[in-house]
N, C-alpha and C. Protein backbone atom coordinates (compact mmCIF):
# COMPACT_ATOMS: atom_id res chain seq x y z
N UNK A 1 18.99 -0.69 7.10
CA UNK A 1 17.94 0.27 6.86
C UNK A 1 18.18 1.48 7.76
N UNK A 2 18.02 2.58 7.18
CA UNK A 2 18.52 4.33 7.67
C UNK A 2 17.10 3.92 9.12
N UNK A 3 17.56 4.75 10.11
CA UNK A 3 16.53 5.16 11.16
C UNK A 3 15.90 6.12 10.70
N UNK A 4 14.61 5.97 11.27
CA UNK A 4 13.57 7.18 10.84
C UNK A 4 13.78 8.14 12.38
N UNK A 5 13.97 9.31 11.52
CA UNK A 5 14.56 10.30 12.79
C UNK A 5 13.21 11.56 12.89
N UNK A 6 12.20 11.51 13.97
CA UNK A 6 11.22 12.53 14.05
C UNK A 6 11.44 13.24 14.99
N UNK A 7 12.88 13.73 15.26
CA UNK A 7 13.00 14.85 16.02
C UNK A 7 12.64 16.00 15.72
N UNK A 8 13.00 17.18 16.75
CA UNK A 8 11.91 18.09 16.72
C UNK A 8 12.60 19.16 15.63
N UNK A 9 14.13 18.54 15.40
CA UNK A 9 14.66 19.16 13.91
C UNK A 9 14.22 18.77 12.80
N UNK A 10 13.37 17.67 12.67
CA UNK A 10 13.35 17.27 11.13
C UNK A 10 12.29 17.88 10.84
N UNK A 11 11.37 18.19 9.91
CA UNK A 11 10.45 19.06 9.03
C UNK A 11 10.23 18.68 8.09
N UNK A 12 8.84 18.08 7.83
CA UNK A 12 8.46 16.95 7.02
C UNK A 12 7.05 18.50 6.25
N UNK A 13 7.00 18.49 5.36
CA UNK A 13 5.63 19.35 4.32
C UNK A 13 4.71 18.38 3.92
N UNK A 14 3.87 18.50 4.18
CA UNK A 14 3.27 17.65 3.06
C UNK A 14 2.42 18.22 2.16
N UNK A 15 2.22 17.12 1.27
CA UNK A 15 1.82 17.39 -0.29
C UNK A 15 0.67 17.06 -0.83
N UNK A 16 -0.64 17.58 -0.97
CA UNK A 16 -1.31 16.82 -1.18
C UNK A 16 -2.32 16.92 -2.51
N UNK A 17 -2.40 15.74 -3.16
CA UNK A 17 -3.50 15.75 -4.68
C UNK A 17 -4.10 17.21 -5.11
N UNK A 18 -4.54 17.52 -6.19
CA UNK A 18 -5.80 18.24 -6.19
C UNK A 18 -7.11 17.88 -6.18
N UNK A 19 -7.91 18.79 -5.78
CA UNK A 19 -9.45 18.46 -4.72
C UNK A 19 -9.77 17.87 -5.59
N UNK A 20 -10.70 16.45 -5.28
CA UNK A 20 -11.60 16.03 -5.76
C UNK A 20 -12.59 15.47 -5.03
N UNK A 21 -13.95 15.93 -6.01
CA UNK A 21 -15.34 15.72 -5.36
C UNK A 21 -15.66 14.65 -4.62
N UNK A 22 -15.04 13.34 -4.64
CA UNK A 22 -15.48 12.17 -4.20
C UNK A 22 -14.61 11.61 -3.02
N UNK A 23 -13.15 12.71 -2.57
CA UNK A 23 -12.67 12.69 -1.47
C UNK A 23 -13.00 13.00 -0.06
N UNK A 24 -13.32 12.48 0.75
CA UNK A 24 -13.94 13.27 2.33
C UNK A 24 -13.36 14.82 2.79
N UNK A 25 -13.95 15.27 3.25
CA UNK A 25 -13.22 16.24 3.84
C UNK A 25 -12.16 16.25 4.61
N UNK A 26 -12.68 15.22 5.76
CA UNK A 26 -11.50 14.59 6.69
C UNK A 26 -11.57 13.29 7.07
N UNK A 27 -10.33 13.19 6.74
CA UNK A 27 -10.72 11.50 6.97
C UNK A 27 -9.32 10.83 8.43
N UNK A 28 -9.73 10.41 9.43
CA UNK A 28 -8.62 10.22 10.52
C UNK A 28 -8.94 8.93 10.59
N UNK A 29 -7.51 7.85 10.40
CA UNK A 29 -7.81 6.36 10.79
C UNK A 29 -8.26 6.32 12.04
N UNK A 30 -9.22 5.37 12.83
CA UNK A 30 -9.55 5.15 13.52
C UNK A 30 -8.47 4.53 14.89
N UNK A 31 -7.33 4.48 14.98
CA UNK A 31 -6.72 3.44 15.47
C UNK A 31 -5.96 5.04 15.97
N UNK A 32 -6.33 5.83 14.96
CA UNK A 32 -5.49 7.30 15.71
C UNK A 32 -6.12 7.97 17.12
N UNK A 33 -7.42 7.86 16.59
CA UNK A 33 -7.91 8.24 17.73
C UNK A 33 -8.47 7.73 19.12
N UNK A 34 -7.64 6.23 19.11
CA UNK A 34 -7.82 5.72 20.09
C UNK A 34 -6.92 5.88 21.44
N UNK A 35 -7.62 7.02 22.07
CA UNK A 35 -6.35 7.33 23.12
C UNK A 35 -6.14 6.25 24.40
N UNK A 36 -7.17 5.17 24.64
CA UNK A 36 -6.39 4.30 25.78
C UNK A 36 -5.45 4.13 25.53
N UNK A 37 -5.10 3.71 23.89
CA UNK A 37 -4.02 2.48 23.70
C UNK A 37 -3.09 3.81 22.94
N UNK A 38 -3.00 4.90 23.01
CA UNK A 38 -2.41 6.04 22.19
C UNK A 38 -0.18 5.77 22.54
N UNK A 39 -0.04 5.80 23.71
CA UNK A 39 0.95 5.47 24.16
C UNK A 39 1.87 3.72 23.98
N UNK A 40 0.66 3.33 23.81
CA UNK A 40 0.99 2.06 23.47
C UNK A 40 1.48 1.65 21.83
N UNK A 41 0.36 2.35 21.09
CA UNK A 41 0.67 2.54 19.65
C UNK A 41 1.75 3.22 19.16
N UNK A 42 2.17 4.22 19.85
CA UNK A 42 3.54 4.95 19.32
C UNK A 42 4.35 4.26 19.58
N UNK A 43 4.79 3.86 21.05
CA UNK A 43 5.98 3.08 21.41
C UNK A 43 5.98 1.66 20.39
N UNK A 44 4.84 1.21 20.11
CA UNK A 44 5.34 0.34 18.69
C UNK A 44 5.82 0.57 17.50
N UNK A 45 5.19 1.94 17.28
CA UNK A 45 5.36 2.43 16.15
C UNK A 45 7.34 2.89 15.86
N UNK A 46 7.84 3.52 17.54
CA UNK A 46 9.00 3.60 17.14
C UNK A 46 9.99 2.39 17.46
N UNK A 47 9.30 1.41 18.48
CA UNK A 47 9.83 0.05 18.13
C UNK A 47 10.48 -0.50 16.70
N UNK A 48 9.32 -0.42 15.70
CA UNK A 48 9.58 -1.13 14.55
C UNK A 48 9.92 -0.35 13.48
N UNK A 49 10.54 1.21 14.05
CA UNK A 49 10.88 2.34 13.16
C UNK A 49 9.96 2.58 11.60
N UNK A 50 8.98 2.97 12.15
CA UNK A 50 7.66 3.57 11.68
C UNK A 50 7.12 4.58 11.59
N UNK A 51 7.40 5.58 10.34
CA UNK A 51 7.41 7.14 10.85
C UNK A 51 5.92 6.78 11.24
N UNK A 52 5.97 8.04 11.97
CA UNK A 52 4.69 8.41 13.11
C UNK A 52 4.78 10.35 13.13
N UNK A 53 4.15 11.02 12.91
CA UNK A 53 4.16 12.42 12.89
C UNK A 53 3.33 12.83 13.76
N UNK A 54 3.28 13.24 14.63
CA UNK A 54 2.25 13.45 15.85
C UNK A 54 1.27 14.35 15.39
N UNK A 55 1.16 15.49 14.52
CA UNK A 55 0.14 16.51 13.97
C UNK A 55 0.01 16.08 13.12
N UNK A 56 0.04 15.27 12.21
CA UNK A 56 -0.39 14.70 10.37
C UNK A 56 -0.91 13.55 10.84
N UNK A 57 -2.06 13.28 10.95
CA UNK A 57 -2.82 12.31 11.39
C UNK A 57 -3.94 12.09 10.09
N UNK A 58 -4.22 13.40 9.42
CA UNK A 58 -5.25 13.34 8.52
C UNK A 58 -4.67 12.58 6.93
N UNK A 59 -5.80 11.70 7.00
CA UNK A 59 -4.98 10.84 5.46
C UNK A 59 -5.95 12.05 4.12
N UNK A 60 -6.68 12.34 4.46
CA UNK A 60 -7.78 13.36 3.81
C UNK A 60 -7.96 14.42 4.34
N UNK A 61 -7.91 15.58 3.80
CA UNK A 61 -7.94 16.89 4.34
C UNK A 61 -8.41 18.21 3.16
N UNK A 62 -9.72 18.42 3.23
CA UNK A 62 -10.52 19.47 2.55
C UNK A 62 -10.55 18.69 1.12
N UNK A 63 -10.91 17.47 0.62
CA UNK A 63 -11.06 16.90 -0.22
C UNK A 63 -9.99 16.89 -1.14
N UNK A 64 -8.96 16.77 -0.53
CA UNK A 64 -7.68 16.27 -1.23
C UNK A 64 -6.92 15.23 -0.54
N UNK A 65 -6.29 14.46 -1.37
CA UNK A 65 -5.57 12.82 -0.15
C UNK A 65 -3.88 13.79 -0.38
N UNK A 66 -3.69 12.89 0.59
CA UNK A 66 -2.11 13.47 1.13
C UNK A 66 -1.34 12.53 0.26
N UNK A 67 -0.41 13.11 -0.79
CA UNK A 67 0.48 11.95 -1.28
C UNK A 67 1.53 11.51 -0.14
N UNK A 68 1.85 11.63 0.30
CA UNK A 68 3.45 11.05 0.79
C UNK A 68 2.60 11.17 2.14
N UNK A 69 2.15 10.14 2.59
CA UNK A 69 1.95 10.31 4.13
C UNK A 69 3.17 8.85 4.92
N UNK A 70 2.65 8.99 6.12
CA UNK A 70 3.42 8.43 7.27
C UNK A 70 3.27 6.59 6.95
N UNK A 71 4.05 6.38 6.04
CA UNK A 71 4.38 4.82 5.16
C UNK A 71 5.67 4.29 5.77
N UNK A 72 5.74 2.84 5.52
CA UNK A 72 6.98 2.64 5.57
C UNK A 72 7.44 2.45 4.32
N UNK A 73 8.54 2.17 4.09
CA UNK A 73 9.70 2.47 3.34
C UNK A 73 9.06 0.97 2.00
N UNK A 74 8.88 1.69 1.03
CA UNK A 74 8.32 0.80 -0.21
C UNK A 74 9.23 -0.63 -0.19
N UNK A 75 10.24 -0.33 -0.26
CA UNK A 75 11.58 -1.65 -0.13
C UNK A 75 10.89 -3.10 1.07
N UNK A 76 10.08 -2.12 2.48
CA UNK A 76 10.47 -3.46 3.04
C UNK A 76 8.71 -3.84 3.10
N UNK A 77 8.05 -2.81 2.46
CA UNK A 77 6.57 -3.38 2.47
C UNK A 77 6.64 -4.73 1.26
N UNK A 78 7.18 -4.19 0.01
CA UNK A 78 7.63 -5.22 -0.65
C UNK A 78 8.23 -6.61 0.21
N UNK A 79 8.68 -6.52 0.75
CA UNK A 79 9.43 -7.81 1.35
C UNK A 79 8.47 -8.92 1.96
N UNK A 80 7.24 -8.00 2.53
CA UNK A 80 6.37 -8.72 3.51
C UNK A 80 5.29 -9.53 2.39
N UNK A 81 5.55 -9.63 1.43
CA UNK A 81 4.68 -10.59 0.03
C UNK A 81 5.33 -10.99 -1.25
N UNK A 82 4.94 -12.11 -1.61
CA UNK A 82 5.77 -12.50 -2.96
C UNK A 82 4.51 -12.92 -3.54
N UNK A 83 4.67 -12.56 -5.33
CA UNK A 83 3.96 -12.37 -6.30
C UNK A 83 3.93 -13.79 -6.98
N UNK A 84 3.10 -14.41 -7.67
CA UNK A 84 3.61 -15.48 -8.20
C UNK A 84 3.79 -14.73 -9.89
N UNK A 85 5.11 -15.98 -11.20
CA UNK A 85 5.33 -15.04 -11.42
C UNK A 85 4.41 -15.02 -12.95
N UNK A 86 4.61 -14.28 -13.57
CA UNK A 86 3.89 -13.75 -15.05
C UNK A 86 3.02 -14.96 -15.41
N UNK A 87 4.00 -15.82 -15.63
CA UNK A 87 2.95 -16.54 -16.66
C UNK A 87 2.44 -17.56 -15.63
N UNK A 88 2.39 -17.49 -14.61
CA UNK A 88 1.27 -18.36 -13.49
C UNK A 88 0.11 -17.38 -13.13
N UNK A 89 -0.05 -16.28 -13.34
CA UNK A 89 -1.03 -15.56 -13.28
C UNK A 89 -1.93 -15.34 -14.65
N UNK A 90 -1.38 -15.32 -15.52
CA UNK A 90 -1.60 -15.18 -16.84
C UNK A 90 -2.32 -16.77 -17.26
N UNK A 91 -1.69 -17.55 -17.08
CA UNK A 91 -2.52 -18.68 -17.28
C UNK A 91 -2.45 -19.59 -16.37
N UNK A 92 -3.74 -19.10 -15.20
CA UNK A 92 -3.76 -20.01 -13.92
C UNK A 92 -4.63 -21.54 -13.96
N UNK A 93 -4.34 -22.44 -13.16
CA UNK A 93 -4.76 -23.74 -13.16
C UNK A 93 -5.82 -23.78 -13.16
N UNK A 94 -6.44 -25.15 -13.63
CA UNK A 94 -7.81 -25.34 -13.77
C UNK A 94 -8.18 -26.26 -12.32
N UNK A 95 -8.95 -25.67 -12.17
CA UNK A 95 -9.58 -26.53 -10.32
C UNK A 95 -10.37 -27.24 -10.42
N UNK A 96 -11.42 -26.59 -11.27
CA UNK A 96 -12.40 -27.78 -11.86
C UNK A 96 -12.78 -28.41 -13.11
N UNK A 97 -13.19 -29.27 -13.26
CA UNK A 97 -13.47 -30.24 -14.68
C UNK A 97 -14.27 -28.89 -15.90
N UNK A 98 -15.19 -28.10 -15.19
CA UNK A 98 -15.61 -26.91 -16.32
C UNK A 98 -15.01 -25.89 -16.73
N UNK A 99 -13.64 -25.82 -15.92
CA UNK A 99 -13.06 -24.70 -16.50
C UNK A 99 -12.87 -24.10 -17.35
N UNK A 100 -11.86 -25.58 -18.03
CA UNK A 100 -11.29 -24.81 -19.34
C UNK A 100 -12.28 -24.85 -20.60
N UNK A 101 -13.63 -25.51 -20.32
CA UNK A 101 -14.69 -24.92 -21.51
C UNK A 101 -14.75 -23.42 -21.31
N UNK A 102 -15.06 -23.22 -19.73
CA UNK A 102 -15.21 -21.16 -19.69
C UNK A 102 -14.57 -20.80 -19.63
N UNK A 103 -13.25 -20.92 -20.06
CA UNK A 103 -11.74 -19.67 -20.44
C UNK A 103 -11.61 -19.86 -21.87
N UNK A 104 -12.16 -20.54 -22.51
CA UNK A 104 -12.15 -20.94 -24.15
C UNK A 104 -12.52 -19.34 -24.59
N UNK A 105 -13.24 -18.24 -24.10
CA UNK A 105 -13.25 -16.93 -24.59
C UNK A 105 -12.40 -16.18 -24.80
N UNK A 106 -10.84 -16.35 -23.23
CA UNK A 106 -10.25 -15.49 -22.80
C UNK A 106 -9.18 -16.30 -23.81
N UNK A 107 -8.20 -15.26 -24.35
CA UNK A 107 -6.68 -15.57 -24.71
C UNK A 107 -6.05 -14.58 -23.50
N UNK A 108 -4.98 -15.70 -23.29
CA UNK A 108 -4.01 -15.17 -22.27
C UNK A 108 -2.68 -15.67 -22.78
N UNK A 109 -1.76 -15.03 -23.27
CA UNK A 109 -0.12 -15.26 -23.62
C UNK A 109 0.79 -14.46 -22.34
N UNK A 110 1.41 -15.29 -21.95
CA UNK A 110 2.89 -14.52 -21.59
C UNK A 110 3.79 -14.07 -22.62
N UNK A 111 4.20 -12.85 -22.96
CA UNK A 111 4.98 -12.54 -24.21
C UNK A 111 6.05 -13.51 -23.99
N UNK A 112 6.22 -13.59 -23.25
CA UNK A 112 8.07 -14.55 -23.42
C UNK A 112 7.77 -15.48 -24.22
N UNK A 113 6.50 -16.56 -23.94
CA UNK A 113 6.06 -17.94 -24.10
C UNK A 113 5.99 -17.75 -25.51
N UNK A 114 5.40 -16.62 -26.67
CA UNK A 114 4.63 -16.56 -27.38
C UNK A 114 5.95 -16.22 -28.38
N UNK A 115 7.60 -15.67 -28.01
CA UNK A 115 8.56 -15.68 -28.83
C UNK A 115 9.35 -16.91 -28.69
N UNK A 116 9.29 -17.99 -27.98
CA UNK A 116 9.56 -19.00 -27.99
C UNK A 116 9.50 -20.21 -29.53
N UNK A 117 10.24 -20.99 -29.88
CA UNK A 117 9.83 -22.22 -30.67
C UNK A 117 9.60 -22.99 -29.93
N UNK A 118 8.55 -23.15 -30.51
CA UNK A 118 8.61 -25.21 -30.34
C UNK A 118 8.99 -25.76 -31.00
């Protein structure tokens, strides 16, 4: 995995939605503005190579959200969870004895299952 490099050469823009009414004006995570532990939080942050932008703190700003803010890398957030797959979600187990009278409404197919023979 590339290092995240926030030197004072790199130059990050950001980008953000168009306004909408039901966005805050400003919105700052709370964990930002905790300055005891402020020094403590960065040095983790570049521990576990975590962009960190020292002035882009706002996830909301004049009622627009910031698309591309200070994330890690989609690849390894993925990594930290596994999905169970299609057709175990699609047609999940019965836990109790009444179940499957109250799913008798719902149809649920996995397409794969449904081009199959029996």
């Amino acid at each position: 995995m590339a290092k995240h490099d926030d030197s004072s050469s790199s130059i990050r823009i950001t980008h953000y939605s168009a306004p909408h009414p039901l966005i805050p004006l400003r919105y700052i995570e709370p964990w930002r503005r905790d300055i005891a532990n402020r020094e403590l939080i960065i040095n983790n942050a570049h521990q576990e190579n975590i962009p960190h932008y020292e002035h882009d703190d706002a996830l909301y700003f004049n009622k627009r959200e910031q698309m591309c803010y200070n994330v890690e890398p989609r690849e390894r957030v993925d990594q930290k969870y596994n999905l169970p797959s299609r057709s175990d979600q699609l047609q999940p187990r019965f836990y109790e004895i009444y179940d499957r009278h109250r799913s008798s409404l719902l149809s649920r197919y996995d397409p794969k299952d449904r081009l199959k023979k029996s």
